[in-house]
C-alpha atoms as a PDB file:
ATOM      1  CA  UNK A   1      25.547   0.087 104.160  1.00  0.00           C
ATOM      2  CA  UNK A   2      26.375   3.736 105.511  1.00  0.00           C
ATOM      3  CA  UNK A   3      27.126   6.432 102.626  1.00  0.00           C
ATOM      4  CA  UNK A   4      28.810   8.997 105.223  1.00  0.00           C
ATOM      5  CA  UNK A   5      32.563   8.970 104.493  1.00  0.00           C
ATOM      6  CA  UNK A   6      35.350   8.193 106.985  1.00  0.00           C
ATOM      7  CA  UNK A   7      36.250  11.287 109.260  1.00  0.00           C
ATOM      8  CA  UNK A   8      39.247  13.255 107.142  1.00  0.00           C
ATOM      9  CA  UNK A   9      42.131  13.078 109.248  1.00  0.00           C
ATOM     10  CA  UNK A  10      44.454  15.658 110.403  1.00  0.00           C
ATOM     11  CA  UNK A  11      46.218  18.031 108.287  1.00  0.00           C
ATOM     12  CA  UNK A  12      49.904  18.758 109.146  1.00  0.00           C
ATOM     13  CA  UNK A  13      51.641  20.929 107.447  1.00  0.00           C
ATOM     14  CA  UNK A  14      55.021  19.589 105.979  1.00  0.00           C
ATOM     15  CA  UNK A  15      58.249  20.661 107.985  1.00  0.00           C
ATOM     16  CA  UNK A  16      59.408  23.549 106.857  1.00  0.00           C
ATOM     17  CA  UNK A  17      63.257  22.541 107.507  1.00  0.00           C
ATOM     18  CA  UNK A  18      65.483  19.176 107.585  1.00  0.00           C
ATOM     19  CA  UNK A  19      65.717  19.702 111.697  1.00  0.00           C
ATOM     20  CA  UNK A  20      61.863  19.455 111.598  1.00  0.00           C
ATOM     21  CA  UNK A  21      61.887  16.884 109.559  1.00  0.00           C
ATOM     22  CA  UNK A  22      64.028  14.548 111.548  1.00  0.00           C
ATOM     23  CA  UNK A  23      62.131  15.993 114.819  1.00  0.00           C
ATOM     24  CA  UNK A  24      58.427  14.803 113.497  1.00  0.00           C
ATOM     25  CA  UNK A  25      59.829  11.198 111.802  1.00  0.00           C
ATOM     26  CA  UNK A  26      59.547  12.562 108.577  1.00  0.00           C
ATOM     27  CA  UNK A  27      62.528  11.768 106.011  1.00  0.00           C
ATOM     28  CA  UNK A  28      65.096  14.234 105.004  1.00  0.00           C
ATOM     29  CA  UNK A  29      64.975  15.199 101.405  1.00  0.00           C
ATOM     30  CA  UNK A  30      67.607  15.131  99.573  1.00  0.00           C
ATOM     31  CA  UNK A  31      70.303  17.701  99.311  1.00  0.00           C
ATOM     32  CA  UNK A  32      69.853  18.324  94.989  1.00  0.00           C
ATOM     33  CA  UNK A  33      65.676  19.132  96.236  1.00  0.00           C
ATOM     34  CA  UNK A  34      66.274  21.181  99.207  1.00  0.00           C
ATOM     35  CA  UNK A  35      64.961  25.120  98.807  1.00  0.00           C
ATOM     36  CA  UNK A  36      67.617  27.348  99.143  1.00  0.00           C
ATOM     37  CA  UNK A  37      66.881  29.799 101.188  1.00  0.00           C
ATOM     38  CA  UNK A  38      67.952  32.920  99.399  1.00  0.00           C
ATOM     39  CA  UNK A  39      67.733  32.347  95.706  1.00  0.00           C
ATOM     40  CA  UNK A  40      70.902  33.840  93.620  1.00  0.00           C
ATOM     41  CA  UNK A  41      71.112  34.985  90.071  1.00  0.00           C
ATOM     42  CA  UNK A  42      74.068  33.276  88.372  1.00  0.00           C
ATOM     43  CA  UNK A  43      76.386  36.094  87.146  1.00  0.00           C
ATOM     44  CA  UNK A  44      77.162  35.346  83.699  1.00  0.00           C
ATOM     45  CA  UNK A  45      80.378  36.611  81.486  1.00  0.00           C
ATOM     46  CA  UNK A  46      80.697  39.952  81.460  1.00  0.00           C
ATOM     47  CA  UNK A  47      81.147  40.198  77.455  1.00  0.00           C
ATOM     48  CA  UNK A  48      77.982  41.469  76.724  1.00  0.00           C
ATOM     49  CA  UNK A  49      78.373  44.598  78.578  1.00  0.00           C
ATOM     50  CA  UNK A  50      81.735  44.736  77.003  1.00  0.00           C
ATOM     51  CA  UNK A  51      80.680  44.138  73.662  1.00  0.00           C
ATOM     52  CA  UNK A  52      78.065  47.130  74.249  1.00  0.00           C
ATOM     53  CA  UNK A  53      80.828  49.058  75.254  1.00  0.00           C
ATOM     54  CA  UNK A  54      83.078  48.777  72.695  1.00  0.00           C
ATOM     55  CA  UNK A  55      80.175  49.626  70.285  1.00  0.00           C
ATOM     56  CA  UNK A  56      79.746  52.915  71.694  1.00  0.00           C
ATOM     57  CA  UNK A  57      83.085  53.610  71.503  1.00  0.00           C
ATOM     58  CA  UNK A  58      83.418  52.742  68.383  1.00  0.00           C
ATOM     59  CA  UNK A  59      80.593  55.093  67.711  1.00  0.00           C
ATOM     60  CA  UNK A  60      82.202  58.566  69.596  1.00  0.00           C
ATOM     61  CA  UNK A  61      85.655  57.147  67.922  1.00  0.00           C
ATOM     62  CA  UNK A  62      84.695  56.908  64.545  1.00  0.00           C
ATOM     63  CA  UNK A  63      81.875  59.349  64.456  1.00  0.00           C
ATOM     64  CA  UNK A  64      84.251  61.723  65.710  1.00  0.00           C
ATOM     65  CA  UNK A  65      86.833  61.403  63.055  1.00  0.00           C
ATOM     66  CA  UNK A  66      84.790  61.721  60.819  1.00  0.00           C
ATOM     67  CA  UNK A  67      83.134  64.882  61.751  1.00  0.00           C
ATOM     68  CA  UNK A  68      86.122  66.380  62.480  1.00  0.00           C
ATOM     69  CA  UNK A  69      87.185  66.536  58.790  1.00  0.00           C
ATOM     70  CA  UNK A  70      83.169  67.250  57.607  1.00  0.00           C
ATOM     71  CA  UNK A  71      83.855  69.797  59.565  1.00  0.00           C
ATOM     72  CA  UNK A  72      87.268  71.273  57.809  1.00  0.00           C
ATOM     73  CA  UNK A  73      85.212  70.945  54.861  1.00  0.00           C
ATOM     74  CA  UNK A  74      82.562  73.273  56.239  1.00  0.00           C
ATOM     75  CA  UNK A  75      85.075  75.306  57.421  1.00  0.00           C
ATOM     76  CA  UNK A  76      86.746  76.279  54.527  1.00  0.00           C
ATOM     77  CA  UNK A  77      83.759  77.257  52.734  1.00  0.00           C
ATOM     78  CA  UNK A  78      84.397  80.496  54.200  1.00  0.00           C
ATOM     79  CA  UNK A  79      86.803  81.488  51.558  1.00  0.00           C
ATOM     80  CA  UNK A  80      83.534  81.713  49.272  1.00  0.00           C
ATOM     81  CA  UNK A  81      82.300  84.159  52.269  1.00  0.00           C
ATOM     82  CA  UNK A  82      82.428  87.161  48.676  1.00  0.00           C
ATOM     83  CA  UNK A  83      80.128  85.559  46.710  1.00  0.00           C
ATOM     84  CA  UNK A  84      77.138  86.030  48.874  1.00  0.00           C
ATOM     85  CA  UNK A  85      75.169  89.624  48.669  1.00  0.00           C
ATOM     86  CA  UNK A  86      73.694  91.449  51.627  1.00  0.00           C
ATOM     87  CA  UNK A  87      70.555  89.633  51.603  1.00  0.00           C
ATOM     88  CA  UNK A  88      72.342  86.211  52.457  1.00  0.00           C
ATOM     89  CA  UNK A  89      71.579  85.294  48.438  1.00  0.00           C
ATOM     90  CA  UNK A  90      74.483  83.594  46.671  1.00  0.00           C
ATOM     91  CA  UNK A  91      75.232  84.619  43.473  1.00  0.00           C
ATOM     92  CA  UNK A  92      75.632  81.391  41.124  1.00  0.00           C
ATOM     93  CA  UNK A  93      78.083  82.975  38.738  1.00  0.00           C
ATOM     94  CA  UNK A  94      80.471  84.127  41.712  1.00  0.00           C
ATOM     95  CA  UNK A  95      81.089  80.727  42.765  1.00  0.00           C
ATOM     96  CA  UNK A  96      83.561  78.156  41.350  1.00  0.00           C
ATOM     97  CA  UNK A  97      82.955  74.438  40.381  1.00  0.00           C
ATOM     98  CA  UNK A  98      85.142  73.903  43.556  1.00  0.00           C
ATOM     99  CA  UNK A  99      82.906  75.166  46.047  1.00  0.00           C
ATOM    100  CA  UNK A 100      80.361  72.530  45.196  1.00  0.00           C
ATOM    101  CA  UNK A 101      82.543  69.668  45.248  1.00  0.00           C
ATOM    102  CA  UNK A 102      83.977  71.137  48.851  1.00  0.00           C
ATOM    103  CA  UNK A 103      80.432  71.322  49.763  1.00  0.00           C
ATOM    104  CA  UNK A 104      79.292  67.745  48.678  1.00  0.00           C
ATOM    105  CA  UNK A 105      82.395  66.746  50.372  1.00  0.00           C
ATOM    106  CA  UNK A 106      81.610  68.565  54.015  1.00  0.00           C
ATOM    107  CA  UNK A 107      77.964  67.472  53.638  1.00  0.00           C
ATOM    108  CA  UNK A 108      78.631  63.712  52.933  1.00  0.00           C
ATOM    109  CA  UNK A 109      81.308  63.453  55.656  1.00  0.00           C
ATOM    110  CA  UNK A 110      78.986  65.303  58.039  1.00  0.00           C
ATOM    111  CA  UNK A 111      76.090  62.904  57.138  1.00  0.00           C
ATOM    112  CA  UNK A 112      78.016  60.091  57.517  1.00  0.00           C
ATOM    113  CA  UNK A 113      79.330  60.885  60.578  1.00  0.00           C
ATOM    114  CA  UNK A 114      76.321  61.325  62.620  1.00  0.00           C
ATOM    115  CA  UNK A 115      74.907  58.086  61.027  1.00  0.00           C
ATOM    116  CA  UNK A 116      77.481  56.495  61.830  1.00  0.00           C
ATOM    117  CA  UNK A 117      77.289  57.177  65.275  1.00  0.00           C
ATOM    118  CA  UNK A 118      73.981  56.811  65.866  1.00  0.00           C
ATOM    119  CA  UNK A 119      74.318  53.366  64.559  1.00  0.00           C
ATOM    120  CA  UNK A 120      76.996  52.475  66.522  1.00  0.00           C
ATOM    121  CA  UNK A 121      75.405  54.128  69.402  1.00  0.00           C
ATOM    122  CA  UNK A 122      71.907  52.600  68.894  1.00  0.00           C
ATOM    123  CA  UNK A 123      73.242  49.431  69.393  1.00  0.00           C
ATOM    124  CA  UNK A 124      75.739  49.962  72.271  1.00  0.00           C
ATOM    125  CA  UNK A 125      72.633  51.499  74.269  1.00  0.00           C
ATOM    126  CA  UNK A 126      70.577  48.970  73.447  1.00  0.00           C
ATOM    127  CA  UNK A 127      72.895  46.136  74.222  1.00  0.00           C
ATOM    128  CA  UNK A 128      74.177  47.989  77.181  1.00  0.00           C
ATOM    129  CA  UNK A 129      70.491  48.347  78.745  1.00  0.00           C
ATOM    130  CA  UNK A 130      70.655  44.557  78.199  1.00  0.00           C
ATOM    131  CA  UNK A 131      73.842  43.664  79.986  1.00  0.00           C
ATOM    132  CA  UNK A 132      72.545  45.716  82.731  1.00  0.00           C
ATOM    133  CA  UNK A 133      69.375  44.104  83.425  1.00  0.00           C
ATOM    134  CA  UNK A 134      70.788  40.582  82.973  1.00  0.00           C
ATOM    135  CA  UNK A 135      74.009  41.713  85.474  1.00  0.00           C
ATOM    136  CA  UNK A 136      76.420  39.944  81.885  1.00  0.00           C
ATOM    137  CA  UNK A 137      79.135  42.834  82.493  1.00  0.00           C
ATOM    138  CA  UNK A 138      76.590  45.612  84.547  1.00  0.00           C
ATOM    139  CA  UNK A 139      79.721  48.220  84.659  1.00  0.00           C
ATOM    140  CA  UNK A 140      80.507  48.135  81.117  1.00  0.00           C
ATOM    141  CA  UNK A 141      76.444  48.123  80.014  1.00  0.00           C
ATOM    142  CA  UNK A 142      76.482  51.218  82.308  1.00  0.00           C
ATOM    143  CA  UNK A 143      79.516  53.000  81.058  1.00  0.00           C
ATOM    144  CA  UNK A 144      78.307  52.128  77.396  1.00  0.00           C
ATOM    145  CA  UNK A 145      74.507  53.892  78.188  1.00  0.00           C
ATOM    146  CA  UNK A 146      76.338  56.470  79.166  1.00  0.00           C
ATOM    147  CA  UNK A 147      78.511  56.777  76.174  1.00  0.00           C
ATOM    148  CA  UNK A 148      76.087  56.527  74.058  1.00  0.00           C
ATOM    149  CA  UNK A 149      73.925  59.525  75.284  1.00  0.00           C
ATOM    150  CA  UNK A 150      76.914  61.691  76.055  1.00  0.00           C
ATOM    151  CA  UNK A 151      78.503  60.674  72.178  1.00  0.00           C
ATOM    152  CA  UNK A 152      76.425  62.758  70.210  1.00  0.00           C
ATOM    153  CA  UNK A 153      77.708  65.615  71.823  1.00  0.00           C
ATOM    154  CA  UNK A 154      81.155  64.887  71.618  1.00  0.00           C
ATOM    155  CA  UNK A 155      81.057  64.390  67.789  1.00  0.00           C
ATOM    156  CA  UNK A 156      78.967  67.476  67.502  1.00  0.00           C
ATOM    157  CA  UNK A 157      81.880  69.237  69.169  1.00  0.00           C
ATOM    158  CA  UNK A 158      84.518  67.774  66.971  1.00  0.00           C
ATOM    159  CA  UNK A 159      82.541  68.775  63.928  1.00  0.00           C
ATOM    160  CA  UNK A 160      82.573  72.472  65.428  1.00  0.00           C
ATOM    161  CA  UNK A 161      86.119  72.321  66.213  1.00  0.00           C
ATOM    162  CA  UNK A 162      87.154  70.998  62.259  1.00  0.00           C
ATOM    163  CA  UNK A 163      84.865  73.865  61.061  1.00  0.00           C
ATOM    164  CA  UNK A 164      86.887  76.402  63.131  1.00  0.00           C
ATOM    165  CA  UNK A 165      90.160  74.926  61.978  1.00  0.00           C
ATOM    166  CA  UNK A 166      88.942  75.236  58.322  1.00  0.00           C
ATOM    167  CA  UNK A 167      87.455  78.416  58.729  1.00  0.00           C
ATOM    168  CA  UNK A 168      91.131  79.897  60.490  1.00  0.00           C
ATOM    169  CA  UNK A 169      92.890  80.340  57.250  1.00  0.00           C
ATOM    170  CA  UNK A 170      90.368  82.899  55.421  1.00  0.00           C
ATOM    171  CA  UNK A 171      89.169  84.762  58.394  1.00  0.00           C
ATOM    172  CA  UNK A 172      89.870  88.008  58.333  1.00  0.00           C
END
């Protein structure tokens, strides 16, 4: 009785296509197990990126409207413009119940409108950053990053605009 094991025989490597295959005697796999050659990613809808982008507009839309009449608010605080002294102080008894309800008013509609774009926004970024990577709607995931950076300047812009047109009236 010998211990020593048989010699180990030959190692070929398998084929590395079907033509090799068939050459050496080996069998074909079949078609469903073959390698592709140059793997794909499956484009799926494009809805997410739309969805994303339709957020963000949403945001610059709505945001916008909003700050536009914050701003009017702001704006026509200037007709209480008397009631503050040379030192920038505002003299309580100078001002009428008015001017604080106009100023809850332009502050409230200002607040809102910058939270309600950076909601808006928030989530068309982040679902736009998403769409890109995953190629669901790349164009629209792009064009919704972008609105969503570029947005917060646009509604700033309508809030200065509504101040201007509220201001118009009493400056002098």
């Amino acid at each position: 009785m010998t211990t020593t094991p048989p010699p180990p025989e030959p190692h070929n490597p398998p084929p590395a296509t079907r033509a090799e295959a068939a050459q050496n005697g080996y069998a074909a796999p079949p078609a469903a197990y073959a390698a592709s050659a140059s793997p794909t990613r499956s484009q799926g809808s494009n809805r997410l990126g739309l969805i994303a982008f339709v957020a963000s507009l949403l945001a610059v839309v709505i945001g916008s409207i909003l700050a536009f009449f914050g701003g009017i608010q702001s704006g026509s605080l200037a007709q209480f413009a008397g009631a503050i002294d040379s030192n920038g102080n505002v003299e309580s008894g100078a001002l009428p119940a008015s001017a604080n309800q106009i100023a809850l008013a332009a502050g409230a509609l200002s607040v809102a409108a910058f939270l309600v774009w950076g909601a808006f926004a928030l989530w068309g970024l982040i679902q736009g950053i998403i769409a890109g990577v995953k190629n669901r709607g790349r164009g629209w995931g792009i064009a919704a990053i972008v609105l969503s950076v570029v947005g917060g300047g646009i509604v700033f812009v309508f809030f200065v605009v509504g101040a201007g047109i509220g201001a118009a009236p009493y400056a002098s």
